[in-house]
Protein backbone atom coordinates (compact mmCIF):
# COMPACT_ATOMS: atom_id res chain seq x y z
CA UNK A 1 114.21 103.85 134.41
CA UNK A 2 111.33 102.37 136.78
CA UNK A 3 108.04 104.52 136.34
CA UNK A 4 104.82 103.67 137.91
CA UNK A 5 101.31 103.79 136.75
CA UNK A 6 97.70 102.46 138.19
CA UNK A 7 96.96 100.80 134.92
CA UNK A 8 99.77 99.05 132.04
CA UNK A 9 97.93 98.28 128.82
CA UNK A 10 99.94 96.26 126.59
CA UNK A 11 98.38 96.18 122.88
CA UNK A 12 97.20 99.44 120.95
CA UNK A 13 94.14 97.75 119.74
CA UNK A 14 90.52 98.14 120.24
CA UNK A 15 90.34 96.16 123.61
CA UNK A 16 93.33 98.15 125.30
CA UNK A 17 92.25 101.27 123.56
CA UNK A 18 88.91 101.14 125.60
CA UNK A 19 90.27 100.21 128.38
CA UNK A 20 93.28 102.63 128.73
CA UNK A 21 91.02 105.62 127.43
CA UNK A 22 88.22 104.84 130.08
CA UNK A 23 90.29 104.70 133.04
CA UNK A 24 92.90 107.44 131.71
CA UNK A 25 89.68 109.80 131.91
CA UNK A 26 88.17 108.71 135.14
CA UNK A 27 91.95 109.81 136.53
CA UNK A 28 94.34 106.59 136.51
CA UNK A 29 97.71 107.19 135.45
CA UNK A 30 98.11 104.90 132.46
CA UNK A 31 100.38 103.63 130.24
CA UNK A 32 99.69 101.61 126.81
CA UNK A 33 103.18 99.20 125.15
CA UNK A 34 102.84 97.82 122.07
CA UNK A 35 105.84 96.50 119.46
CA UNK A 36 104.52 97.35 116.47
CA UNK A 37 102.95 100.15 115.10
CA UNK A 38 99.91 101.60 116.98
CA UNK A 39 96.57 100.83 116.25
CA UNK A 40 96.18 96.96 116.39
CA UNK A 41 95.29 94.10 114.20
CA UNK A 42 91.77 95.30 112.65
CA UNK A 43 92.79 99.19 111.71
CA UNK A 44 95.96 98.11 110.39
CA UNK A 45 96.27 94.36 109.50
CA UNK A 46 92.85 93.04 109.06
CA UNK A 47 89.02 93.74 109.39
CA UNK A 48 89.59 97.85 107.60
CA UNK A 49 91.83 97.63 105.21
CA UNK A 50 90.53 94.14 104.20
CA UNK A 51 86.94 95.79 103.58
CA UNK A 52 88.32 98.52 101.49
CA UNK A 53 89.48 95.64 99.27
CA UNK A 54 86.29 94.03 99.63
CA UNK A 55 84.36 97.13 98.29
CA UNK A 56 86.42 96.45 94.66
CA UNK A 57 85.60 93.11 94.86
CA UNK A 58 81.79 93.84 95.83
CA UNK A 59 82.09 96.66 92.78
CA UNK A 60 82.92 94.33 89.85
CA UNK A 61 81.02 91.46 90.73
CA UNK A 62 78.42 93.29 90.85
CA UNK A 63 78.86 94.62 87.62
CA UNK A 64 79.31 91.03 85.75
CA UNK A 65 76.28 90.10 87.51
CA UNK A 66 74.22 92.62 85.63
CA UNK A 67 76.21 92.21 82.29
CA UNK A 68 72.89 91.82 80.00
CA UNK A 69 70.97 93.84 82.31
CA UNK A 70 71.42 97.54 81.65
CA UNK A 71 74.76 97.24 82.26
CA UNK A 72 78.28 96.71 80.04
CA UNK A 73 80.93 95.19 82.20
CA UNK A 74 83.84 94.28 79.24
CA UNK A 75 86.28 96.55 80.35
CA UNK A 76 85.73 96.82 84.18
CA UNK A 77 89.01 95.62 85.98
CA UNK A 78 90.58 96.17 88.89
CA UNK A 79 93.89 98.24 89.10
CA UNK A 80 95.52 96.66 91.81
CA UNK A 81 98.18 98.95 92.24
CA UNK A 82 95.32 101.81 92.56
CA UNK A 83 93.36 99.93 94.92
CA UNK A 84 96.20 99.42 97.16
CA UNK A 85 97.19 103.11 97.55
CA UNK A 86 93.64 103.69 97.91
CA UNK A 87 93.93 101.01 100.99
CA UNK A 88 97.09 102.94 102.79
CA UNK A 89 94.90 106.46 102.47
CA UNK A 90 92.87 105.02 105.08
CA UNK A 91 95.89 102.93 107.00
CA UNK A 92 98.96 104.53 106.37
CA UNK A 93 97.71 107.89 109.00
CA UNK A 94 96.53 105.14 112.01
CA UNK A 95 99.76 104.96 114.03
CA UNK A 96 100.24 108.75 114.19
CA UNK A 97 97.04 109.69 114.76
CA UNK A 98 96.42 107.16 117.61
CA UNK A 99 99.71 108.00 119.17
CA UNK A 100 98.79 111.47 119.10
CA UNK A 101 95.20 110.76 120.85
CA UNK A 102 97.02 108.83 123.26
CA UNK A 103 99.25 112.05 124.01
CA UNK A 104 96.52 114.45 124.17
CA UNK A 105 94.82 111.81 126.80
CA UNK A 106 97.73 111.64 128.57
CA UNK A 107 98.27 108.21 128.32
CA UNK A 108 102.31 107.18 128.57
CA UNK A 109 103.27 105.46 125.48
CA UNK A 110 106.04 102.98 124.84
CA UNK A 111 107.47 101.23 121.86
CA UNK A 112 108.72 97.64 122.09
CA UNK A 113 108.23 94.33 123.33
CA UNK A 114 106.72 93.93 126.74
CA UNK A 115 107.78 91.36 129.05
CA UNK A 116 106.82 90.48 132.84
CA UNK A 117 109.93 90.26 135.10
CA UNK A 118 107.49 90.70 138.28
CA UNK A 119 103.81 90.36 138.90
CA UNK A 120 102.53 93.24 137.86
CA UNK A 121 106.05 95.07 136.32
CA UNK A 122 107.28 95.19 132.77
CA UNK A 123 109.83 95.52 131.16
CA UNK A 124 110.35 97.28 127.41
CA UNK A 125 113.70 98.23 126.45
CA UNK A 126 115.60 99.95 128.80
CA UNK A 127 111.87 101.56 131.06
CA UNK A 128 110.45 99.08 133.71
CA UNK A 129 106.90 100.22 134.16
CA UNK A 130 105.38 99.10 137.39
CA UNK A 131 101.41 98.56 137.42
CA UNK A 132 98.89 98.47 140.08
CA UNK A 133 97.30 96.48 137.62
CA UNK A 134 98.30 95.25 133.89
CA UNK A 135 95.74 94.71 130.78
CA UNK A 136 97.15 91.83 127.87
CA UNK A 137 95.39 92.16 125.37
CA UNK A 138 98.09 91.84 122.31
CA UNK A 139 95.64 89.73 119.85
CA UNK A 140 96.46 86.97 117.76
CA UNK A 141 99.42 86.01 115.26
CA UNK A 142 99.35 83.32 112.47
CA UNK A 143 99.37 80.15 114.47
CA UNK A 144 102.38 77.58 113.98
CA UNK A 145 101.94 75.19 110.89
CA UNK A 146 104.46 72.88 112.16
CA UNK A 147 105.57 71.80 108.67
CA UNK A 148 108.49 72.44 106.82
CA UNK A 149 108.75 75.14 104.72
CA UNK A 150 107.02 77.44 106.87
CA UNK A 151 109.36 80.41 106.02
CA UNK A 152 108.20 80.72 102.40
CA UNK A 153 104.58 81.71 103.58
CA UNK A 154 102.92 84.81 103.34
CA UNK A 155 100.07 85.70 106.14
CA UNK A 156 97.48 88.14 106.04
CA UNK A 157 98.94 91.30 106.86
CA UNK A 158 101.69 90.90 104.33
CA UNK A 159 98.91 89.93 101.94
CA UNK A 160 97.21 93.14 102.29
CA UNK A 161 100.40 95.07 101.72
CA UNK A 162 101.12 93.26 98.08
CA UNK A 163 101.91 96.07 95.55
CA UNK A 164 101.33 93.00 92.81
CA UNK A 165 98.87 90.08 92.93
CA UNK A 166 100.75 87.10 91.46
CA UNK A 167 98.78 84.90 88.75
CA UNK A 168 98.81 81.56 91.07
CA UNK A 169 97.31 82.13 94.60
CA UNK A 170 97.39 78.91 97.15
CA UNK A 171 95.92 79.75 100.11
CA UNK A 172 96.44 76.85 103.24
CA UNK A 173 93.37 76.49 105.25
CA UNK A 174 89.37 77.23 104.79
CA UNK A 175 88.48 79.99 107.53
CA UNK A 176 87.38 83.72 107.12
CA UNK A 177 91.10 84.41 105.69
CA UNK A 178 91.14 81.90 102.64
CA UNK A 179 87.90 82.46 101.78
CA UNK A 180 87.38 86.77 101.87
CA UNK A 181 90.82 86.85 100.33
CA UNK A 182 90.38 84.17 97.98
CA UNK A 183 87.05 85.90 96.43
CA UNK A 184 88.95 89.17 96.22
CA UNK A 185 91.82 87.55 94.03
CA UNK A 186 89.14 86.20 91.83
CA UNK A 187 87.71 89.06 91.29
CA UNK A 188 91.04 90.88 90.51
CA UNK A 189 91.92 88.19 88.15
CA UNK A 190 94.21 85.37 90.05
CA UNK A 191 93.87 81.62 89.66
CA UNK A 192 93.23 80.60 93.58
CA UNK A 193 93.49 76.81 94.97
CA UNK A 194 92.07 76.66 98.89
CA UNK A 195 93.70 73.35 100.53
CA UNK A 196 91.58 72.65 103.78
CA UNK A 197 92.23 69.98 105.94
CA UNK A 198 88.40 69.08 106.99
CA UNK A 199 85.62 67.76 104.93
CA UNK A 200 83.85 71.50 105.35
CA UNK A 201 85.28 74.50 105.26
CA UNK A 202 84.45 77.51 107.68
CA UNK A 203 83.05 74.94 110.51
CA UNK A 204 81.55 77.60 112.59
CA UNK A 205 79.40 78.44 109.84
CA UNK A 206 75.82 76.80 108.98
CA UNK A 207 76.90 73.71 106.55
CA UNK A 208 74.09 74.13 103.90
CA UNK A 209 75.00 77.97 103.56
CA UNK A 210 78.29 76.79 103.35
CA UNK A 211 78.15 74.39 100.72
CA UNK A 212 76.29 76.71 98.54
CA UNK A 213 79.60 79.21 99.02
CA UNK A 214 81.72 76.45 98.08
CA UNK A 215 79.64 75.49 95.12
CA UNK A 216 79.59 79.65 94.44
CA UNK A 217 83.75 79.66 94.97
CA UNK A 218 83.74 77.25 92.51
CA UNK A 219 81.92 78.43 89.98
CA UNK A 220 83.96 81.53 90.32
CA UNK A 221 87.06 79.48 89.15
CA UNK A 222 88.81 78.54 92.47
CA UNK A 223 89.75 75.00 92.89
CA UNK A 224 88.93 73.56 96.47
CA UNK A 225 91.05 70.96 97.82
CA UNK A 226 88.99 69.50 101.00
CA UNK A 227 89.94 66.84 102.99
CA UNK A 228 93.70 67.98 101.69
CA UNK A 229 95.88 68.50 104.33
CA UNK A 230 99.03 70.59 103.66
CA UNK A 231 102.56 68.89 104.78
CA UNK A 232 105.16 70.54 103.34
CA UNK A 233 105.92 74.09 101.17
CA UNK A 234 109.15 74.07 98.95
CA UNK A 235 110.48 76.73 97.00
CA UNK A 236 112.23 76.44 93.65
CA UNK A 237 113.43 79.14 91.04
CA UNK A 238 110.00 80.31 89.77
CA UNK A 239 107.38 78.72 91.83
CA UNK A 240 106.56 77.62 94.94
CA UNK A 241 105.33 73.70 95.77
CA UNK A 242 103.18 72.97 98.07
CA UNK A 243 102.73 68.91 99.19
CA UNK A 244 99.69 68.14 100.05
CA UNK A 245 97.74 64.46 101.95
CA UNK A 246 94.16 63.53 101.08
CA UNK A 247 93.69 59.71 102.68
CA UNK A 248 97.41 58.85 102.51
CA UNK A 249 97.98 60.44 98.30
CA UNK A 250 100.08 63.20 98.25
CA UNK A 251 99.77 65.88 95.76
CA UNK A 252 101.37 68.54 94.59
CA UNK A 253 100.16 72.28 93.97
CA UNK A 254 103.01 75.07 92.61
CA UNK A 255 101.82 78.89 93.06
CA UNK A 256 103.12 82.17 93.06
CA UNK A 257 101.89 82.82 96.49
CA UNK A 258 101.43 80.82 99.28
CA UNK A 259 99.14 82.18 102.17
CA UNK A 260 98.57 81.26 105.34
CA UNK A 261 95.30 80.96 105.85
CA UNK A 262 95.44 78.14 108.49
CA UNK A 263 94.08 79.71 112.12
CA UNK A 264 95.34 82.28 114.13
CA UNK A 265 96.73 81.93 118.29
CA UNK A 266 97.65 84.05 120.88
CA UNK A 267 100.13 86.40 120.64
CA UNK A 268 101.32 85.60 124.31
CA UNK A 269 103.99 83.39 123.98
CA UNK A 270 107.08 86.06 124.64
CA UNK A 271 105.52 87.62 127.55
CA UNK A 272 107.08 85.75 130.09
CA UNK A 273 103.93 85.52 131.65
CA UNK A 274 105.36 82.28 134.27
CA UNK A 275 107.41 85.52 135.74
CA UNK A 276 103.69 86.95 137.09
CA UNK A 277 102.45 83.64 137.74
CA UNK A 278 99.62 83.48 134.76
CA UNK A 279 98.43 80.76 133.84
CA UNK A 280 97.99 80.18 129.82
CA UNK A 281 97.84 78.18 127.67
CA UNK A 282 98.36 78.49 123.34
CA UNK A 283 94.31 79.38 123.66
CA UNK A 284 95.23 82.62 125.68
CA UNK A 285 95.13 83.96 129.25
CA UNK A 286 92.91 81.72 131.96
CA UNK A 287 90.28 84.69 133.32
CA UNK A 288 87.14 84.06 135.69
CA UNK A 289 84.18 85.94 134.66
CA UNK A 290 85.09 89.23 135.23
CA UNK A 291 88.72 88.89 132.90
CA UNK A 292 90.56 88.83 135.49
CA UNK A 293 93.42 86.41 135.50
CA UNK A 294 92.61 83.03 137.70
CA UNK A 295 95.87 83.33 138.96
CA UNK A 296 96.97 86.70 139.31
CA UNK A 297 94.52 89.03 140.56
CA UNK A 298 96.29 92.41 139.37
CA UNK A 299 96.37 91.29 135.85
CA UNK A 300 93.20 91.04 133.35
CA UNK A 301 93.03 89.82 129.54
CA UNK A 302 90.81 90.96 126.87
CA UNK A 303 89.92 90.17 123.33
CA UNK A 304 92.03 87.60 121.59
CA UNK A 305 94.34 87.23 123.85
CA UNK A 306 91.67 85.37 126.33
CA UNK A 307 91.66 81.40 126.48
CA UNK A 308 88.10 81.43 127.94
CA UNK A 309 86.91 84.58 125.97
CA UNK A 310 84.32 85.43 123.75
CA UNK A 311 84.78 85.06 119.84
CA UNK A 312 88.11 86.59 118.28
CA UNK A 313 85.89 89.80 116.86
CA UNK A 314 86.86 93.29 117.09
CA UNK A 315 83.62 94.37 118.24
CA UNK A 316 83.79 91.42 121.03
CA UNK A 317 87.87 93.38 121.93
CA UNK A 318 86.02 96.40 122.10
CA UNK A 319 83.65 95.09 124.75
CA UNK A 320 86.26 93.50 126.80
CA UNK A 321 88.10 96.40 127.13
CA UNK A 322 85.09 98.18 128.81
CA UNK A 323 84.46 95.13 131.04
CA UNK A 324 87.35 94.77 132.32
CA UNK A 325 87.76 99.40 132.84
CA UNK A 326 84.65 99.46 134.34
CA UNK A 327 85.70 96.15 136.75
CA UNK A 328 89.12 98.05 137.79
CA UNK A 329 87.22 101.24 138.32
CA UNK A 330 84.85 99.85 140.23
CA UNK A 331 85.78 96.30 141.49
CA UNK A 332 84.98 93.32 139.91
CA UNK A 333 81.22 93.93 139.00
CA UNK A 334 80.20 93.59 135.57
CA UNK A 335 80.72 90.22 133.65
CA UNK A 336 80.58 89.43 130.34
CA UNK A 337 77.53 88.40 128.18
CA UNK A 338 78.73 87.18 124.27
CA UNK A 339 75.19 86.19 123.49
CA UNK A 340 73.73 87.27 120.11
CA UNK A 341 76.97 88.37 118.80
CA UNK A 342 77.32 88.03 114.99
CA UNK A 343 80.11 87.31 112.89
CA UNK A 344 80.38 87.55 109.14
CA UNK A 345 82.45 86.25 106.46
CA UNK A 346 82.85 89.29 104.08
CA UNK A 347 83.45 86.96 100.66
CA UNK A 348 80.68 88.09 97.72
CA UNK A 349 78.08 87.56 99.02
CA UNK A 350 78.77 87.33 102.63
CA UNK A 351 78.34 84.35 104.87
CA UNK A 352 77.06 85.68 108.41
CA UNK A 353 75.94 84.04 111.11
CA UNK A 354 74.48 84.58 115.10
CA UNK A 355 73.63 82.38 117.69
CA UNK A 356 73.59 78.63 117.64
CA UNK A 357 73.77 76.36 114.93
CA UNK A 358 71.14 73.70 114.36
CA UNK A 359 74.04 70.76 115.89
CA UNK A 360 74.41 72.84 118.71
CA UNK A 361 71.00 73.68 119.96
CA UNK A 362 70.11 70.22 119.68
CA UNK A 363 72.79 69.28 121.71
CA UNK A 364 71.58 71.17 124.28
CA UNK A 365 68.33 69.45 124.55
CA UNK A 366 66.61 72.90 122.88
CA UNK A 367 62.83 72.52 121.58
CA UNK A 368 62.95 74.77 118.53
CA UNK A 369 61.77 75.18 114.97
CA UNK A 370 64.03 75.83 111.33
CA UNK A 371 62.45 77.81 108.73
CA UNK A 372 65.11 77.99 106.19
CA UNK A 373 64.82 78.90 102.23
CA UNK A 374 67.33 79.39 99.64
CA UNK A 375 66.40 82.68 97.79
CA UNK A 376 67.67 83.09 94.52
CA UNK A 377 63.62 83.91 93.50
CA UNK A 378 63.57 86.47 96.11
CA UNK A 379 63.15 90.23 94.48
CA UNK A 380 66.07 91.21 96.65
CA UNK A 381 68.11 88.62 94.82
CA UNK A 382 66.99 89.09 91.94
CA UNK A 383 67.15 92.92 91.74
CA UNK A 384 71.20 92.59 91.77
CA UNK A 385 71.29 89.10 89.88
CA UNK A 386 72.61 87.37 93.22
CA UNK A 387 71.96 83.41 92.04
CA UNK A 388 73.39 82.38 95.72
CA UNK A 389 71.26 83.86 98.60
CA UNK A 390 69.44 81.75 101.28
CA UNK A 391 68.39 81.91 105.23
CA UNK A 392 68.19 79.64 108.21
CA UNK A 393 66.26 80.83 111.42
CA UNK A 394 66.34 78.75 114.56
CA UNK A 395 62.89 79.92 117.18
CA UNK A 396 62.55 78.18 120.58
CA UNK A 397 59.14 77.03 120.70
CA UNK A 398 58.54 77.59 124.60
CA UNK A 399 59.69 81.38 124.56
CA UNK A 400 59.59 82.42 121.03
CA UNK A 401 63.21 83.46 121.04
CA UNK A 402 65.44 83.62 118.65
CA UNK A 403 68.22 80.96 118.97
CA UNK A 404 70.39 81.31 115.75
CA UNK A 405 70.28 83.20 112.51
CA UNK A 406 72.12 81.86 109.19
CA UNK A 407 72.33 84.37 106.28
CA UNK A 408 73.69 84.14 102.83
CA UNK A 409 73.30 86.82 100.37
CA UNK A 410 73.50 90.32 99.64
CA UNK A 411 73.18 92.22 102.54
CA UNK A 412 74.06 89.78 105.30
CA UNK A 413 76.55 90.71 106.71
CA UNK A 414 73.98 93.97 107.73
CA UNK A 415 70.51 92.37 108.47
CA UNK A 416 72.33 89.82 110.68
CA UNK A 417 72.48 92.65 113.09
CA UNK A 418 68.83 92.83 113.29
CA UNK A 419 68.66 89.39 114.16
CA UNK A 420 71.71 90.15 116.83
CA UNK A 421 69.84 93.08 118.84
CA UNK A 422 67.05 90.75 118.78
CA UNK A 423 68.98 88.87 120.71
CA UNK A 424 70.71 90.36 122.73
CA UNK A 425 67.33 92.34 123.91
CA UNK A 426 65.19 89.72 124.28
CA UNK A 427 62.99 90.45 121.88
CA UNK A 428 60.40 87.73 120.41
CA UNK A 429 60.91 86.16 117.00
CA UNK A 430 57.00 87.47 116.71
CA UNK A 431 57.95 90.96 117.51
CA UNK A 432 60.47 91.12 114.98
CA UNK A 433 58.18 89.79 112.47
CA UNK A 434 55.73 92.83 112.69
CA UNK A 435 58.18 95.38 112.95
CA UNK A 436 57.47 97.68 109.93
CA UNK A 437 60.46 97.88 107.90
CA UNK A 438 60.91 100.11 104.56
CA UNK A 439 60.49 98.56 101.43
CA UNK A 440 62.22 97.42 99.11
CA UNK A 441 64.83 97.06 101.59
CA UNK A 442 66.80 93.76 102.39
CA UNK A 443 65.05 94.49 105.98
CA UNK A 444 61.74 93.94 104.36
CA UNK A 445 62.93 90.61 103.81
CA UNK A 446 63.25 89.89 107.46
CA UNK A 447 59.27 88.94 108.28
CA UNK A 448 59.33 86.40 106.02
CA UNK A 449 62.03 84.74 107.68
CA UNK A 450 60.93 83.73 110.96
């Protein structure tokens, strides 16, 4: 059956949320696809459910910490099996619940696979929707190791659904995945091996806050393979084996669990997007500034699923998917601005990060100051027993600006905002400094950074 509709979103997560909500209530007739259950990669499959588990984590470290310090830790575990149900309390109502709010808009929704068979029509199943315009913005998938033994791997969102966590954890790569779910095994009692390909893991990260998070990982009783690049997973009666390359030695590493922790892509490859005439590539859908496809002017990308986008953040979706309402509402008016957005790596501590790196704004010829300190001495620190803490702060000398923040510790992945609306508002490095901030707070600690 062919229906038509001024707007076809395709994805159910935060970027064609936004975007199907704002133009549903300014009067378009919309309709939102998606093939799996509704609510999108960070409400289902990654940033919520991953911080419930993160709060356990956060919980019991804690608590060791301050073993000999008030507190007795001996017994303090955590029940996996409890934590998990705990987890699905807060997924498990998501699809019905957004399906609903879609209804109540009065937003069409349809289950399935989308594919283009025109420039601006769908198909899914047996309905072919036709759009005045059409919104991709399906997010990413686990990209394609391209080794053999691929099939025996687990990815994230099985990961979060694991009613046991196995003794042996391997986890392929060294990116936000390995690393927040390698500190929550620890924690919960699993031996953990990383295998990373580069010399430093989490590249986008600064690489002396890094290497004190290795050296931290470490202590914690994972063992870091860097430099190791995975080639091959086999799997045998009780184990699995994964073959490893580190300058031309192979290795071998056997696990319970193998995770795939190697880089996400697009998941655009099924869309049959040659049938509209978009042009892609495996980094996403080629927009100008306004996300609007370079090559088809009815249909617009947003979040992940964007070759030329901002940074795969669900906050950065969220954004899109306003951009590009308010550009079909309106006409193409509003483009996009991804300065000062932060990102964080939710391990314990947290790694978090805004703004450039030290490589990058001398690359660009910037005239700037560091003021960096590790912080173990701090009172902040040392109120909770936190031995790995420590701050980077990059300030243009001719403006006073604040070019990059680099926070490890405690309460990063919070005070990195401040740095962020700094930012993004133009505010001075010296007009952060004398902002008044209450004390003790980690906020208080903020002044004495820049």
């Amino acid at each position: 059956m062919n229906q038509k509709f001024d707007l076809i979103a395709i994805g159910t997560g935060s970027a064609a949320s936004a975007a199907a909500s704002r133009c549903r209530v300014a009067g378009w007739q919309v309709a939102i696809v998606d093939s799996r259950p509704f609510g999108g990669t960070c409400a289902l499959r990654g940033c919520d459910p991953k911080k419930v588990l993160v709060g356990a984590a956060e919980v019991t470290d804690w608590a060791r910490r301050m073993h000999g310090k008030g507190i007795r830790a001996e017994q303090l575990k955590i029940d996996w099996q409890e934590l998990m149900h705990f987890k699905r309390s807060f997924t498990d109502p998501v699809p019905t619940k957004r399906e609903a709010g879609f209804a109540k808009a009065g937003i069409a929704a349809f289950h399935g696979r989308a594919r283009f068979v025109g420039p601006s029509t769908i198909q899914v199943g047996g309905d072919v929707l036709e759009g005045c315009f059409v919104l991709i913005a399906t997010g990413q998938k686990p990209a394609d190791l391209k080794i053999p033994g691929t099939e025996h791997l687990t990815n994230s969102e099985q990961f979060l659904e694991l009613d046991q966590l196995p003794p042996r954890i391997l986890f392929v790569g060294g990116g936000y995945i390995a690393f927040e779910f390698a500190h929550i095994a620890l924690r919960a009692g699993s031996h953990v091996t990383i295998v990373h390909r580069g010399a430093r893991p989490l590249p986008r990260f600064d690489p002396e806050l890094v290497d004190q998070l290795v050296k931290h990982t470490r202590e914690l009783g994972a063992e870091l393979q860097l430099d190791s690049e995975a080639i091959g997973i086999q799997k045998s009666a009780d184990a699995l084996s994964v073959l490893t390359s580190t300058s031309g030695e192979q290795r071998r590493f056997e696990a319970d669990l193998v995770v795939h922790a190697a880089g996400r892509e697009p998941e655009i490859g099924d869309l049959n997007l040659d049938n509209a005439g978009v042009e892609w590539d495996k980094h996403g859908v080629k927009v100008n500034d306004f996300l609007q496809s370079v090559s088809n002017c009815t249909v617009y990308a947003a979040g992940d699923a964007v070759a030329n986008g901002g940074p795969p953040l669900t906050p950065v979706a969220a954004y899109d998917g306003m951009m590009v309402a308010a550009n079909l509402l309106k006409g193409n008016h509003k483009k996009t601005n991804y300065v000062g957005i932060p990102t964080v790596v939710f391990t314990v501590p947290s790694l978090a990060s805004v703004g450039l790196s030290e490589s990058d704004a001398s690359e660009q010829g910037l005239k700037f100051h560091v003021k960096k300190q590790m912080t173990a001495d701090w009172y902040q620190s040392r109120r909770v027993a936190e031995a790995y803490s420590g701050y980077k702060v990059l300030v243009e000398e001719e403006t006073d600006h604040i070019l990059g923040a680099h926070l490890l510790g405690d309460g990063a992945e919070e005070i990195i905002n401040l740095f962020a609306v700094a930012m993004r508002s133009g505010m001075r490095a010296s007009d952060l400094k004398h902002q008044l901030f209450a004390y003790p707070t980690h906020a208080s600690d903020v002044p004495y950074m820049l």
